[in-house]
PDB file of N, CA and C in Angstrom:
ATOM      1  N   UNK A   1      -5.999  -6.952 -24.283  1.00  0.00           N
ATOM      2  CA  UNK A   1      -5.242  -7.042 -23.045  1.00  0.00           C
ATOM      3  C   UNK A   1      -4.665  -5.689 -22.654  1.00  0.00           C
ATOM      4  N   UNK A   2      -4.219  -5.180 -23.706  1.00  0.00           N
ATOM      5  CA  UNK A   2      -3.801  -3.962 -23.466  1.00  0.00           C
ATOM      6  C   UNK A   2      -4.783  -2.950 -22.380  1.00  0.00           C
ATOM      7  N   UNK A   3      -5.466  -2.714 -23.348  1.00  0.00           N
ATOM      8  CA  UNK A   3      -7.121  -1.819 -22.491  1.00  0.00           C
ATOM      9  C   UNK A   3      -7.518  -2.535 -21.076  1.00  0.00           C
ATOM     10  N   UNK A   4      -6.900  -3.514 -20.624  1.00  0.00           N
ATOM     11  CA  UNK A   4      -7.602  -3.865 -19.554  1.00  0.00           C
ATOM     12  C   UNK A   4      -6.415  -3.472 -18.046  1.00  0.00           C
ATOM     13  N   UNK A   5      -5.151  -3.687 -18.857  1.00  0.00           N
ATOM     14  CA  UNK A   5      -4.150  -3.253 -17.959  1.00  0.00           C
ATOM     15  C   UNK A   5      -4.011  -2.021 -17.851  1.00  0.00           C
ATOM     16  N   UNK A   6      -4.256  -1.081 -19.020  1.00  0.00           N
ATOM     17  CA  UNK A   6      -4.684   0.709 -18.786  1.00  0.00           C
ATOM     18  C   UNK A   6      -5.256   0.786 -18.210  1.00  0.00           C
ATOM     19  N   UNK A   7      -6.646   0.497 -18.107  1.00  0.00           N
ATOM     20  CA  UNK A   7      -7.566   0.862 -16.945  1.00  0.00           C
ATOM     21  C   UNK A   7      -7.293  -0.064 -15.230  1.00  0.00           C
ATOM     22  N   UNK A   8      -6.284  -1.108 -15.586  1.00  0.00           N
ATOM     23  CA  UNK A   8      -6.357  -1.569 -13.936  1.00  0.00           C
ATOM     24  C   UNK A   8      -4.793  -0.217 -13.449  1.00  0.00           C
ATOM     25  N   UNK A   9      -4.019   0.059 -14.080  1.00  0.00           N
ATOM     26  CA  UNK A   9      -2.950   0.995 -13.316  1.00  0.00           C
ATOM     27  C   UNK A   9      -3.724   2.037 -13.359  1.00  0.00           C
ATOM     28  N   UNK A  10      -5.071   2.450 -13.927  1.00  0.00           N
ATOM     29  CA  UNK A  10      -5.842   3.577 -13.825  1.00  0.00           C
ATOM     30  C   UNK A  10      -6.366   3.765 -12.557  1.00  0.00           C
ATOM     31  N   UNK A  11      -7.250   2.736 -12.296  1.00  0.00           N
ATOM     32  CA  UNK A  11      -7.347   2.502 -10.767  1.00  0.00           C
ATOM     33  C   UNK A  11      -6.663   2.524  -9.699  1.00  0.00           C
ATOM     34  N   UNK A  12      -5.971   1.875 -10.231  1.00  0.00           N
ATOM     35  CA  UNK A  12      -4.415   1.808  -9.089  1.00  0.00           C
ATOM     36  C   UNK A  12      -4.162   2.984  -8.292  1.00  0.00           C
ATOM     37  N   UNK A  13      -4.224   4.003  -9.376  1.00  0.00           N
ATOM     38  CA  UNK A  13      -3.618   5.655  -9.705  1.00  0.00           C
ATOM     39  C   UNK A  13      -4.424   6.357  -8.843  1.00  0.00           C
ATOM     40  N   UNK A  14      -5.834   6.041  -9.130  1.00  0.00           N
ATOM     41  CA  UNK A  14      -6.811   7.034  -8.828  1.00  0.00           C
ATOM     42  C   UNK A  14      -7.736   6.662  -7.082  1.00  0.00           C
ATOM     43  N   UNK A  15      -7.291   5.239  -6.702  1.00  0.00           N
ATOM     44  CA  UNK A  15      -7.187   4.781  -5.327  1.00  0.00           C
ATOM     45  C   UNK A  15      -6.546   5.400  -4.450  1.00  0.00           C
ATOM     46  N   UNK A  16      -4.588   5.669  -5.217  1.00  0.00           N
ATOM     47  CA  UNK A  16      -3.722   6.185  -4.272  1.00  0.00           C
ATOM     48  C   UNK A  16      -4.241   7.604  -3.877  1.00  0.00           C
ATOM     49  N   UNK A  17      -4.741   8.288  -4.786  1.00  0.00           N
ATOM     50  CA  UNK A  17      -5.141   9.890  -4.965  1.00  0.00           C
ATOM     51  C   UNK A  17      -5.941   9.607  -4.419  1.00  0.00           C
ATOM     52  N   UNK A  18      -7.491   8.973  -4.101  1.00  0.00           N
ATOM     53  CA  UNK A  18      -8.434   9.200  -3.232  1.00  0.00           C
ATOM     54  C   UNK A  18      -8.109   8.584  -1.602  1.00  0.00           C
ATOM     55  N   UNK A  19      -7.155   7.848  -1.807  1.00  0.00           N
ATOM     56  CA  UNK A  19      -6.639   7.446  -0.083  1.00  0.00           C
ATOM     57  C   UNK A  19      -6.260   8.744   0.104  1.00  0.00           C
ATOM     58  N   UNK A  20      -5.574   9.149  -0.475  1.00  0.00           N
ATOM     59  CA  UNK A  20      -4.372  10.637   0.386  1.00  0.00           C
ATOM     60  C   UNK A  20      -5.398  11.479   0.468  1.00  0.00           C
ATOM     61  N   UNK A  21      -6.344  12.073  -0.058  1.00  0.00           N
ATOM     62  CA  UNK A  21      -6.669  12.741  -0.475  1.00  0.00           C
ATOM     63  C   UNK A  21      -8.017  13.131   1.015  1.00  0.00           C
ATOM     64  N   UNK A  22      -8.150  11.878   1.273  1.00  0.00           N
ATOM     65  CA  UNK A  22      -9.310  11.684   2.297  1.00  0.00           C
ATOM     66  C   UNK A  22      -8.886  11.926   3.665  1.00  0.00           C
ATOM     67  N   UNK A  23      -7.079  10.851   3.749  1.00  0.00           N
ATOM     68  CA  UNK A  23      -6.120  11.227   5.300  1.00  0.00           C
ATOM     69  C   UNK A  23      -6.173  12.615   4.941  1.00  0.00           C
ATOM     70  N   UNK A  24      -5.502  13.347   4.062  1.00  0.00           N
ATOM     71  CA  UNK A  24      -5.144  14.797   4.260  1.00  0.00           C
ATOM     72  C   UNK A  24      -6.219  15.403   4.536  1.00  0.00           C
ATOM     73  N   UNK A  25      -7.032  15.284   4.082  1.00  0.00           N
ATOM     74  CA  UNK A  25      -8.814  16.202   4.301  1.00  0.00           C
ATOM     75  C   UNK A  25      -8.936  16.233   6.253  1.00  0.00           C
ATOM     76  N   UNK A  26      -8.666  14.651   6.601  1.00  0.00           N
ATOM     77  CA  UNK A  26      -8.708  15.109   8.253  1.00  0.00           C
ATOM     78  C   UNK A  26      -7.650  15.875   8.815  1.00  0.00           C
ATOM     79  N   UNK A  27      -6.649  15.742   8.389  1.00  0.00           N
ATOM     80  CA  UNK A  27      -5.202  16.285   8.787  1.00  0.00           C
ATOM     81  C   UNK A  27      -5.891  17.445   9.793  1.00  0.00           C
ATOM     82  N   UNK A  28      -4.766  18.308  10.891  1.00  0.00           N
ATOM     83  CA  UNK A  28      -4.936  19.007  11.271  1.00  0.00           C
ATOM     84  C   UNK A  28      -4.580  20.757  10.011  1.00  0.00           C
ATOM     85  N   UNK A  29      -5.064  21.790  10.156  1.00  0.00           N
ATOM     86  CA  UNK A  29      -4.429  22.618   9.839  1.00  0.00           C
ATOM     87  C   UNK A  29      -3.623  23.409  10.240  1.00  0.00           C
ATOM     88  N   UNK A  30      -2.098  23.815   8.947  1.00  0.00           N
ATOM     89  CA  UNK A  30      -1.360  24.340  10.037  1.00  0.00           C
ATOM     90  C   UNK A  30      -1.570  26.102  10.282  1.00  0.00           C
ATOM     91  N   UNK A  31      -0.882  26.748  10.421  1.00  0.00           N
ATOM     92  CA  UNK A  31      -0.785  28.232  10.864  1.00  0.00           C
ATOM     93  C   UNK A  31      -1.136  28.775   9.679  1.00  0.00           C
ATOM     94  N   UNK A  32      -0.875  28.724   8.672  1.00  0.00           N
ATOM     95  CA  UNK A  32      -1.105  29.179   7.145  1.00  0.00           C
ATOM     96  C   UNK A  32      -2.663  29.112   7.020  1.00  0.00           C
ATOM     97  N   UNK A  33      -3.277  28.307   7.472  1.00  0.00           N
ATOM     98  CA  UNK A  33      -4.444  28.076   6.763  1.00  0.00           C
ATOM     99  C   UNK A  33      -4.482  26.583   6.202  1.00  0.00           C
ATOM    100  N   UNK A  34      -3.144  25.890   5.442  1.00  0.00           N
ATOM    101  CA  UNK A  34      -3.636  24.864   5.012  1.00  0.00           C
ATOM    102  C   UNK A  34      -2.998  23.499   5.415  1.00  0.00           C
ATOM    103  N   UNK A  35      -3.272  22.268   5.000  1.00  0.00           N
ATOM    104  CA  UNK A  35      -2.833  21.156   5.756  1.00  0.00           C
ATOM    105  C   UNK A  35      -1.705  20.577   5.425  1.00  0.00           C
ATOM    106  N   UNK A  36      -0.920  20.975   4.445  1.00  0.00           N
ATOM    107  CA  UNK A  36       0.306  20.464   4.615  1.00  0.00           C
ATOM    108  C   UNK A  36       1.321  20.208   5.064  1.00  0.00           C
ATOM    109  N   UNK A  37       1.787  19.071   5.501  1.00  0.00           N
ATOM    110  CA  UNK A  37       2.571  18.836   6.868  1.00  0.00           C
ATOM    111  C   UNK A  37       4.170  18.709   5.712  1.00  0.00           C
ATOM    112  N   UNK A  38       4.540  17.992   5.040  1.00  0.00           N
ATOM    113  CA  UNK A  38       5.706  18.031   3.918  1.00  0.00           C
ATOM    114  C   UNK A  38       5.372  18.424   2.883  1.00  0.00           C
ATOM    115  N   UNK A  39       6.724  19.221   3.015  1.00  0.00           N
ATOM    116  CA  UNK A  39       6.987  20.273   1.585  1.00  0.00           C
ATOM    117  C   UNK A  39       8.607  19.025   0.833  1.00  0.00           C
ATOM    118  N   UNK A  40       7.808  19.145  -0.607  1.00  0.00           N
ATOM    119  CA  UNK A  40       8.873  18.385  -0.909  1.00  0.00           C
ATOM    120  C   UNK A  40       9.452  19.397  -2.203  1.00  0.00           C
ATOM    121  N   UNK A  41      10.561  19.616  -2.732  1.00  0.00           N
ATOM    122  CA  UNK A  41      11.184  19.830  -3.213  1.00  0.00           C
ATOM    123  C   UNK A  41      12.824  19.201  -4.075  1.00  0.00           C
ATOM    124  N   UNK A  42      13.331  19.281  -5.345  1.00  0.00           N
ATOM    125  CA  UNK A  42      12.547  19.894  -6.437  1.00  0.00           C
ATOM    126  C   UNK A  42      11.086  19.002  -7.039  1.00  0.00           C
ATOM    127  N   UNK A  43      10.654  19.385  -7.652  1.00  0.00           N
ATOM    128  CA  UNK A  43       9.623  18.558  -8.249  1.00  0.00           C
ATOM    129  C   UNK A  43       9.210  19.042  -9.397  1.00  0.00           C
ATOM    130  N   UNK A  44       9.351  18.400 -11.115  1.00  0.00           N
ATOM    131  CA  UNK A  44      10.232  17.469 -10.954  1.00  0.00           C
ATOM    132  C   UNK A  44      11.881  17.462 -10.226  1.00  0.00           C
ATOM    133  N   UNK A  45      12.248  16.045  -9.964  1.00  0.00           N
ATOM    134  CA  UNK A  45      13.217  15.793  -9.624  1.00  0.00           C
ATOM    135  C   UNK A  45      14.250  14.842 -10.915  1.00  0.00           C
ATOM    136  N   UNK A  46      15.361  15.230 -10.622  1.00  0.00           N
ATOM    137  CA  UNK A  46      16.179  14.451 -11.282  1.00  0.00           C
ATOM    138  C   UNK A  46      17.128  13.233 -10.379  1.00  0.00           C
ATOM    139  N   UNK A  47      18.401  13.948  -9.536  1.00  0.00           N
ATOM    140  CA  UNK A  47      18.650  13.008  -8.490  1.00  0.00           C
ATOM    141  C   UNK A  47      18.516  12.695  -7.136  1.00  0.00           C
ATOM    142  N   UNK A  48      18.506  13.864  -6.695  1.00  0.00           N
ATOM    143  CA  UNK A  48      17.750  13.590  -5.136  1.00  0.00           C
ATOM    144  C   UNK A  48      16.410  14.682  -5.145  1.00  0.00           C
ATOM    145  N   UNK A  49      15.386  14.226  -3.998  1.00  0.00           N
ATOM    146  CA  UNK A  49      14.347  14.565  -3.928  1.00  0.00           C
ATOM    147  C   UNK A  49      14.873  14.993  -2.302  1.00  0.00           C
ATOM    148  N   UNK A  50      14.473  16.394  -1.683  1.00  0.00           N
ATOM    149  CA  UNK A  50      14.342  17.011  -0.103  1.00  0.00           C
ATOM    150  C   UNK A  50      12.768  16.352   0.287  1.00  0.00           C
ATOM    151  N   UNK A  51      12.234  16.226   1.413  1.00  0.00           N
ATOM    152  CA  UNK A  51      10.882  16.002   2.098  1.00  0.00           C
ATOM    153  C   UNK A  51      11.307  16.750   3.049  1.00  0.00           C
ATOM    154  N   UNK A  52      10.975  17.793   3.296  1.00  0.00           N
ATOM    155  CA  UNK A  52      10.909  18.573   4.106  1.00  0.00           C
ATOM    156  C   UNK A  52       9.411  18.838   5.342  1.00  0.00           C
ATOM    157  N   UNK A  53       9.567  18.088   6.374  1.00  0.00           N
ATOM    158  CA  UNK A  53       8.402  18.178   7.886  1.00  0.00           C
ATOM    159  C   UNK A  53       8.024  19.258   7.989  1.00  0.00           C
ATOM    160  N   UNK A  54       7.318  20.032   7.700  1.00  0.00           N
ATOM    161  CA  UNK A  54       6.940  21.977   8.053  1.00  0.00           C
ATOM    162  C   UNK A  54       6.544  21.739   9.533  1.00  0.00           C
ATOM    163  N   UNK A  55       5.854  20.673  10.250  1.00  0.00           N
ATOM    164  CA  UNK A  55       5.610  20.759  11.837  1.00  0.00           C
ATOM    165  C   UNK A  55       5.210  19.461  12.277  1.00  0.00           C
ATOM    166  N   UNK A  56       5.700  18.931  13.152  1.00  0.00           N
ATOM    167  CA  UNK A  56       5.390  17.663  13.800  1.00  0.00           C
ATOM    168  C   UNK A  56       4.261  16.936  14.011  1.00  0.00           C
ATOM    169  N   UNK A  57       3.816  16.339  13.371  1.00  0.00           N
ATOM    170  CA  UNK A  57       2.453  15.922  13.943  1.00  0.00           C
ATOM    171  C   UNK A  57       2.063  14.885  15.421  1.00  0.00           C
ATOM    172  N   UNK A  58       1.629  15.357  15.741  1.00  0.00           N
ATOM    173  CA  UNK A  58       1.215  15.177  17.186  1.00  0.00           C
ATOM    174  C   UNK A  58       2.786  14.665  18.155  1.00  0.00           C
ATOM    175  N   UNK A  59       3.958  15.457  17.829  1.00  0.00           N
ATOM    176  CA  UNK A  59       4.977  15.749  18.639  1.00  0.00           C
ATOM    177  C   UNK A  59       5.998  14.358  18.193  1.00  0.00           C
ATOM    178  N   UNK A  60       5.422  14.000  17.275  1.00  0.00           N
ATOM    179  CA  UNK A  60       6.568  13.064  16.862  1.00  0.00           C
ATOM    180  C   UNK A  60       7.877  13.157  16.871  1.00  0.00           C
ATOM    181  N   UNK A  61       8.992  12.005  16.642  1.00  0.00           N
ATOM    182  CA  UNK A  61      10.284  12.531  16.334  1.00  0.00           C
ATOM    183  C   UNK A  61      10.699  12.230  14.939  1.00  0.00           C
ATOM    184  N   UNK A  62      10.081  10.975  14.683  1.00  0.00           N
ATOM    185  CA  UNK A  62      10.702  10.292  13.718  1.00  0.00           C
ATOM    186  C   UNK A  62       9.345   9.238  12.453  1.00  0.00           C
ATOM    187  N   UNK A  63       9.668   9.371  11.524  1.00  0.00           N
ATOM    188  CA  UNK A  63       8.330   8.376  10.566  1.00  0.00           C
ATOM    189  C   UNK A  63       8.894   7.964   9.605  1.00  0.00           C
ATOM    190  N   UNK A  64       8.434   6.986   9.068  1.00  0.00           N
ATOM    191  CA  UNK A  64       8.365   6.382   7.780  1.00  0.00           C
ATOM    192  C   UNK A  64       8.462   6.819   6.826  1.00  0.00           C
ATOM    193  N   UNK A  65       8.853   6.945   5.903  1.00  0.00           N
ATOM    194  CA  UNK A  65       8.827   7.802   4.085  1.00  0.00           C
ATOM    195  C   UNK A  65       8.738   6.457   3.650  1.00  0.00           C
ATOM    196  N   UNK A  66       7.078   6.288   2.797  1.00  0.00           N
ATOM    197  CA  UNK A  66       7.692   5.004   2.025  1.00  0.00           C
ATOM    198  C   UNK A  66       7.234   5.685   0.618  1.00  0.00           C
ATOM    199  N   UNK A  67       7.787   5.169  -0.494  1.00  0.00           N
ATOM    200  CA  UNK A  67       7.726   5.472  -1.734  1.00  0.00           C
ATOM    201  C   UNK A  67       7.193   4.330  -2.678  1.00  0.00           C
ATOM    202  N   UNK A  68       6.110   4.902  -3.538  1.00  0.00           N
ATOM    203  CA  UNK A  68       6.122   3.723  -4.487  1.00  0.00           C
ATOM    204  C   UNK A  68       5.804   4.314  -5.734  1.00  0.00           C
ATOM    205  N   UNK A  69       6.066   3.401  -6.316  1.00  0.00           N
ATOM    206  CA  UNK A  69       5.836   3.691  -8.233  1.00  0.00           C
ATOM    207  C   UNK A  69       4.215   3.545  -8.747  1.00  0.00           C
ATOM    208  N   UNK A  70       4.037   3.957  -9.932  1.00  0.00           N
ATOM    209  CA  UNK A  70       2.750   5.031 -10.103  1.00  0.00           C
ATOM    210  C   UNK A  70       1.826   3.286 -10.148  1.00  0.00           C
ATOM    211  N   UNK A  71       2.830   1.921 -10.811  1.00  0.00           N
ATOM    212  CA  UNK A  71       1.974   1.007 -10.573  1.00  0.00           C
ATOM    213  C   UNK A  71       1.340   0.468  -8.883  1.00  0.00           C
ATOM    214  N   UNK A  72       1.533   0.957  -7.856  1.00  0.00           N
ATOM    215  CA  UNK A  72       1.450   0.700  -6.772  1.00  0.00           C
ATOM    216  C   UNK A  72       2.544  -0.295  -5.892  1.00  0.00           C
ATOM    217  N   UNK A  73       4.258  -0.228  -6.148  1.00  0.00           N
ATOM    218  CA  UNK A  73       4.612  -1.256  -5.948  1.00  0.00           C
ATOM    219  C   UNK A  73       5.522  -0.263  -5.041  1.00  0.00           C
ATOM    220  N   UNK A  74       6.082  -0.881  -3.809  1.00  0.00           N
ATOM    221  CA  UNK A  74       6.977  -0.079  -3.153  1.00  0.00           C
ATOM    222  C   UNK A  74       8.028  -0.287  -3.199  1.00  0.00           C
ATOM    223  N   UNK A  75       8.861   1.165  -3.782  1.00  0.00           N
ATOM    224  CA  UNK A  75       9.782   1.081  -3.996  1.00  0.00           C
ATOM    225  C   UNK A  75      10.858   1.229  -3.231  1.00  0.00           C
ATOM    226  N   UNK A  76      10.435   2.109  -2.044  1.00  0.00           N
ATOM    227  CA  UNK A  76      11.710   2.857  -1.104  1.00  0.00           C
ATOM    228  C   UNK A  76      11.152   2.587   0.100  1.00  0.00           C
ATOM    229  N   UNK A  77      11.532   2.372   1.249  1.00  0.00           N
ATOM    230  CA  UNK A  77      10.846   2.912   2.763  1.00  0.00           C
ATOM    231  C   UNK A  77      11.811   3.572   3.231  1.00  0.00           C
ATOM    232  N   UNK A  78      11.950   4.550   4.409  1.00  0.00           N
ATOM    233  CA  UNK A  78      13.599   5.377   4.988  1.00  0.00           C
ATOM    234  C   UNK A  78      12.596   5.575   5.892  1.00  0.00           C
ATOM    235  N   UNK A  79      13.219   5.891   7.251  1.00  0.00           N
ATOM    236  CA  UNK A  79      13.617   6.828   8.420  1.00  0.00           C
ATOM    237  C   UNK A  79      13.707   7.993   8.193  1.00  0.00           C
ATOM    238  N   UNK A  80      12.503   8.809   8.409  1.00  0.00           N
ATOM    239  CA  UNK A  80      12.842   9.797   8.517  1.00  0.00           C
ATOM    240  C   UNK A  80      12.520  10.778   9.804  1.00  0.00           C
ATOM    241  N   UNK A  81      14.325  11.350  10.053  1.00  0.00           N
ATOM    242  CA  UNK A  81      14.233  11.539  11.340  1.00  0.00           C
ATOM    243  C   UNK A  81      14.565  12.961  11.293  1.00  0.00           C
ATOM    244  N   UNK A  82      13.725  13.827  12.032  1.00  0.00           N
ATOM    245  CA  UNK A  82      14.096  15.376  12.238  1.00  0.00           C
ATOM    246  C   UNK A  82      13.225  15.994  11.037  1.00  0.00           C
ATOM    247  N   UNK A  83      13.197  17.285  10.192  1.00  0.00           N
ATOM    248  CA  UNK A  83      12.861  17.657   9.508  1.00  0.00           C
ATOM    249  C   UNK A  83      13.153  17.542   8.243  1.00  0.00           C
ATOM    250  N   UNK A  84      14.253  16.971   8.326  1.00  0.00           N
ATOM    251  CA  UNK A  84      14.439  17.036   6.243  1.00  0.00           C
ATOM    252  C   UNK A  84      14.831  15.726   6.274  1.00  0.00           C
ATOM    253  N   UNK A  85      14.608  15.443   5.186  1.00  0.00           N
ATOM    254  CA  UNK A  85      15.074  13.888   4.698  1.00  0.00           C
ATOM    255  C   UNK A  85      15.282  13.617   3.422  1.00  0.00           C
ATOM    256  N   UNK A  86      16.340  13.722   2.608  1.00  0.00           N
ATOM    257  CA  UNK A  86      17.026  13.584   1.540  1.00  0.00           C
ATOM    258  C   UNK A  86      16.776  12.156   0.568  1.00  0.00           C
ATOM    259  N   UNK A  87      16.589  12.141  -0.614  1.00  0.00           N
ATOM    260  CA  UNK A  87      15.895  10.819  -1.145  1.00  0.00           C
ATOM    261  C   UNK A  87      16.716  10.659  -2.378  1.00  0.00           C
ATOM    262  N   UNK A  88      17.698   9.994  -2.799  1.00  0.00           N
ATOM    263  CA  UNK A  88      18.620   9.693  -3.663  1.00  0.00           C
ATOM    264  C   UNK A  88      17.927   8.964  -4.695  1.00  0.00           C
ATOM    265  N   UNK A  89      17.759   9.479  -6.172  1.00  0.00           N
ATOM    266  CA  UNK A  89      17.263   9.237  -6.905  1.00  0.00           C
ATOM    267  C   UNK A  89      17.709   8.085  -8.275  1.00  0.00           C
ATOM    268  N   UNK A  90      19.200   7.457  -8.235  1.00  0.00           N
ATOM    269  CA  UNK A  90      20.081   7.029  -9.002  1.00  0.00           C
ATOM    270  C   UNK A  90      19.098   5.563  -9.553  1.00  0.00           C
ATOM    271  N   UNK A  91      18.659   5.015  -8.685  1.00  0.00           N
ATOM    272  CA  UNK A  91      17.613   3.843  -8.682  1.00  0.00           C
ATOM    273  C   UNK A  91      16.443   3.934  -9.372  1.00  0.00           C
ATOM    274  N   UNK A  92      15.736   5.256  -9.286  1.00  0.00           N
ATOM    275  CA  UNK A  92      14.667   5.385  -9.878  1.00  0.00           C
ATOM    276  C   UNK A  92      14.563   5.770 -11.302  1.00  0.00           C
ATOM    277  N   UNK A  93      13.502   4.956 -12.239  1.00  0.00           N
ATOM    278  CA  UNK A  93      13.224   5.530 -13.537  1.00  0.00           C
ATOM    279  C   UNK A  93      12.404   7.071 -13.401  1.00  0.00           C
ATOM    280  N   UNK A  94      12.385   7.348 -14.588  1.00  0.00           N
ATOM    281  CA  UNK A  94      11.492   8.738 -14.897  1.00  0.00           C
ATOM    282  C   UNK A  94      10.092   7.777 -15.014  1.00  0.00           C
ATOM    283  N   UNK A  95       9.581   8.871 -14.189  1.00  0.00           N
ATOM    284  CA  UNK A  95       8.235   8.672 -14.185  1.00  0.00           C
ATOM    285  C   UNK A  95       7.252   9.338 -12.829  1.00  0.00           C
ATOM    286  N   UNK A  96       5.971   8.757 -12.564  1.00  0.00           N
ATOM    287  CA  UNK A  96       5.035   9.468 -11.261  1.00  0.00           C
ATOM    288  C   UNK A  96       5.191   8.540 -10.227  1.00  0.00           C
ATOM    289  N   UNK A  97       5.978   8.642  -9.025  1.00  0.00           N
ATOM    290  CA  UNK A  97       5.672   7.701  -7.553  1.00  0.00           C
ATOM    291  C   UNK A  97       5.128   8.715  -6.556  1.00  0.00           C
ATOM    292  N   UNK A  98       4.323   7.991  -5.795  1.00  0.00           N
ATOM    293  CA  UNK A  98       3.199   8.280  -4.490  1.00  0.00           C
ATOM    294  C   UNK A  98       4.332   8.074  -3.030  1.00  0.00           C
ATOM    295  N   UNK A  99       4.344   8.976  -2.715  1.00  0.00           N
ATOM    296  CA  UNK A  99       5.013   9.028  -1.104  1.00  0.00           C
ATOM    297  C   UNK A  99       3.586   9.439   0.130  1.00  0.00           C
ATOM    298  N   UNK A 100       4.353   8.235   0.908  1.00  0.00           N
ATOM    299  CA  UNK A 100       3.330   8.049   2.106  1.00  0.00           C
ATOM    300  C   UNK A 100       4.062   8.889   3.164  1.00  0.00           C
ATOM    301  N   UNK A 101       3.484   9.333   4.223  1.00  0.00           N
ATOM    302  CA  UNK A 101       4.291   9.970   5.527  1.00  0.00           C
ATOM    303  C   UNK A 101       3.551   9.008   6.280  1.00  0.00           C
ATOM    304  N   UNK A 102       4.608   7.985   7.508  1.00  0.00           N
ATOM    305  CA  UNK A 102       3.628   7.506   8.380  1.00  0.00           C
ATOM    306  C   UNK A 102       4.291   7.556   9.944  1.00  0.00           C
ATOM    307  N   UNK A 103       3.159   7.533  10.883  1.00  0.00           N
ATOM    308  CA  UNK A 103       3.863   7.997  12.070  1.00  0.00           C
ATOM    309  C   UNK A 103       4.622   6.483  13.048  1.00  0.00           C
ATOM    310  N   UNK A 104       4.828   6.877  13.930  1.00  0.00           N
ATOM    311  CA  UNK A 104       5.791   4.986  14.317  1.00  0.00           C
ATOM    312  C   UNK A 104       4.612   4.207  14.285  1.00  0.00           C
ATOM    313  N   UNK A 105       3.274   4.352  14.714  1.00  0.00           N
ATOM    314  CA  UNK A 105       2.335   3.464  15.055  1.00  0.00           C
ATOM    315  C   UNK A 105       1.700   2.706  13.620  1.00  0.00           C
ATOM    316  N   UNK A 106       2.294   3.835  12.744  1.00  0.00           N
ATOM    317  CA  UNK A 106       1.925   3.034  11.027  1.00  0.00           C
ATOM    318  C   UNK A 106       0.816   3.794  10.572  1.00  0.00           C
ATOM    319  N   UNK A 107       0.278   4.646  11.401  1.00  0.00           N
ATOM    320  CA  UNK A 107      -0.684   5.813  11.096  1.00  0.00           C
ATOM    321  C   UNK A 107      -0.703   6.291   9.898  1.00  0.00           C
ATOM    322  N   UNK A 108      -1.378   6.970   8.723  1.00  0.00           N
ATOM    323  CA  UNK A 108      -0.528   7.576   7.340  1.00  0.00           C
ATOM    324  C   UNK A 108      -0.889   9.200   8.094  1.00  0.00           C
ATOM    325  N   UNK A 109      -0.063  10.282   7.877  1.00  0.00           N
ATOM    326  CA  UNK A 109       0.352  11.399   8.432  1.00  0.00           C
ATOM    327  C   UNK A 109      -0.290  12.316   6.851  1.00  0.00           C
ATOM    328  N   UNK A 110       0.401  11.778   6.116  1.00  0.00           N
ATOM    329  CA  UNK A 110       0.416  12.543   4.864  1.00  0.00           C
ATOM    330  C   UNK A 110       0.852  11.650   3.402  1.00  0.00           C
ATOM    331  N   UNK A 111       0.299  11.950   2.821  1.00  0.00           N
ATOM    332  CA  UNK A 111       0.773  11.204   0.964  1.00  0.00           C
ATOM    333  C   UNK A 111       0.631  12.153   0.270  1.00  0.00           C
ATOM    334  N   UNK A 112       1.095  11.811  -0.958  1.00  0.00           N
ATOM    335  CA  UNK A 112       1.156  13.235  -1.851  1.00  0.00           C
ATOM    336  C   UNK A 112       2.224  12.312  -3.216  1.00  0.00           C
ATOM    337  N   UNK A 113       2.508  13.136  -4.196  1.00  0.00           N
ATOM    338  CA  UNK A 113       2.954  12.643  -5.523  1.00  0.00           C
ATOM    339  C   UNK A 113       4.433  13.545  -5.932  1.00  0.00           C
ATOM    340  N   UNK A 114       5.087  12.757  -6.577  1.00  0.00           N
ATOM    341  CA  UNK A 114       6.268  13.761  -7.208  1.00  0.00           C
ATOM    342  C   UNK A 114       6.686  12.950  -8.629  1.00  0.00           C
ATOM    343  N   UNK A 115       7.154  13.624  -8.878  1.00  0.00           N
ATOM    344  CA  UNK A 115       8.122  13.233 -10.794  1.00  0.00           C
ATOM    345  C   UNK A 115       9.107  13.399 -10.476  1.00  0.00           C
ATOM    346  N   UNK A 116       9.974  11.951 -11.079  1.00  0.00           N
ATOM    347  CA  UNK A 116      11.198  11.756 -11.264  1.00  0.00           C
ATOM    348  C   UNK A 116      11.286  12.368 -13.125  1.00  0.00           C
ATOM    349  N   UNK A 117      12.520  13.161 -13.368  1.00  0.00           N
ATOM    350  CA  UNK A 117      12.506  13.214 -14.599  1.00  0.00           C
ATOM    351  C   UNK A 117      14.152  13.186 -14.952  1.00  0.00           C
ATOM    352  N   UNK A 118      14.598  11.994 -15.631  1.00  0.00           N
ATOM    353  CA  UNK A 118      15.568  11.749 -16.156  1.00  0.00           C
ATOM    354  C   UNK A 118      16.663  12.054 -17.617  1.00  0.00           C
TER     355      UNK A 118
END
């Protein structure tokens, strides 16, 4: 039983990484050269996590941050409005969660990974 639940959060894992992985590939690029639309910082994190917007995508104001844990379960959703958006960590265990960026229409903008480390 063991070996069968390793390899299903394996999948799990390696789904979330090939979803993001495919939105970001269309993404636009920015001025730099590359496609990253949030810069998140620290990483690891201990109690709060910054998501920082580097440029609007297609003139937005405001999106979704949803967060989930490395088993695929969601843990957080927020508003995030303007460029930075602050993520309070007191709730979360140590470990790997997947953050989605999505635009109001539910679009995914951007995903990407961070460590909580406690």
């Amino acid at each position: 039983m063991l070996k069968s639940s390793t390899l299903f959060f394996t999948l799990v894992f390696c789904l979330f990484s090939l979803v993001g992985k495919a939105q970001n590939d269309k993404s636009q690029p920015n001025s730099d050269g590359g496609s990253k639309i949030v810069r998140l910082y620290p990483n690891p994190a201990t109690s709060i996590i910054n998501f920082e917007i580097q440029q609007l995508h297609n003139n937005e104001k405001s999106y979704d941050l949803i967060v989930y844990n490395f088993l695929g379960k969601k843990i957080d959703q927020l508003k995030a409005v303007g460029t930075r958006t602050s993520v309070n960590l007191d709730n979360y265990y140590s470990g790997l969660y997947i953050y989605q960026l999505r635009d109001q229409r539910g679009n995914l903008v951007e995903s990407g990974k961070f460590n909580v480390v406690k």
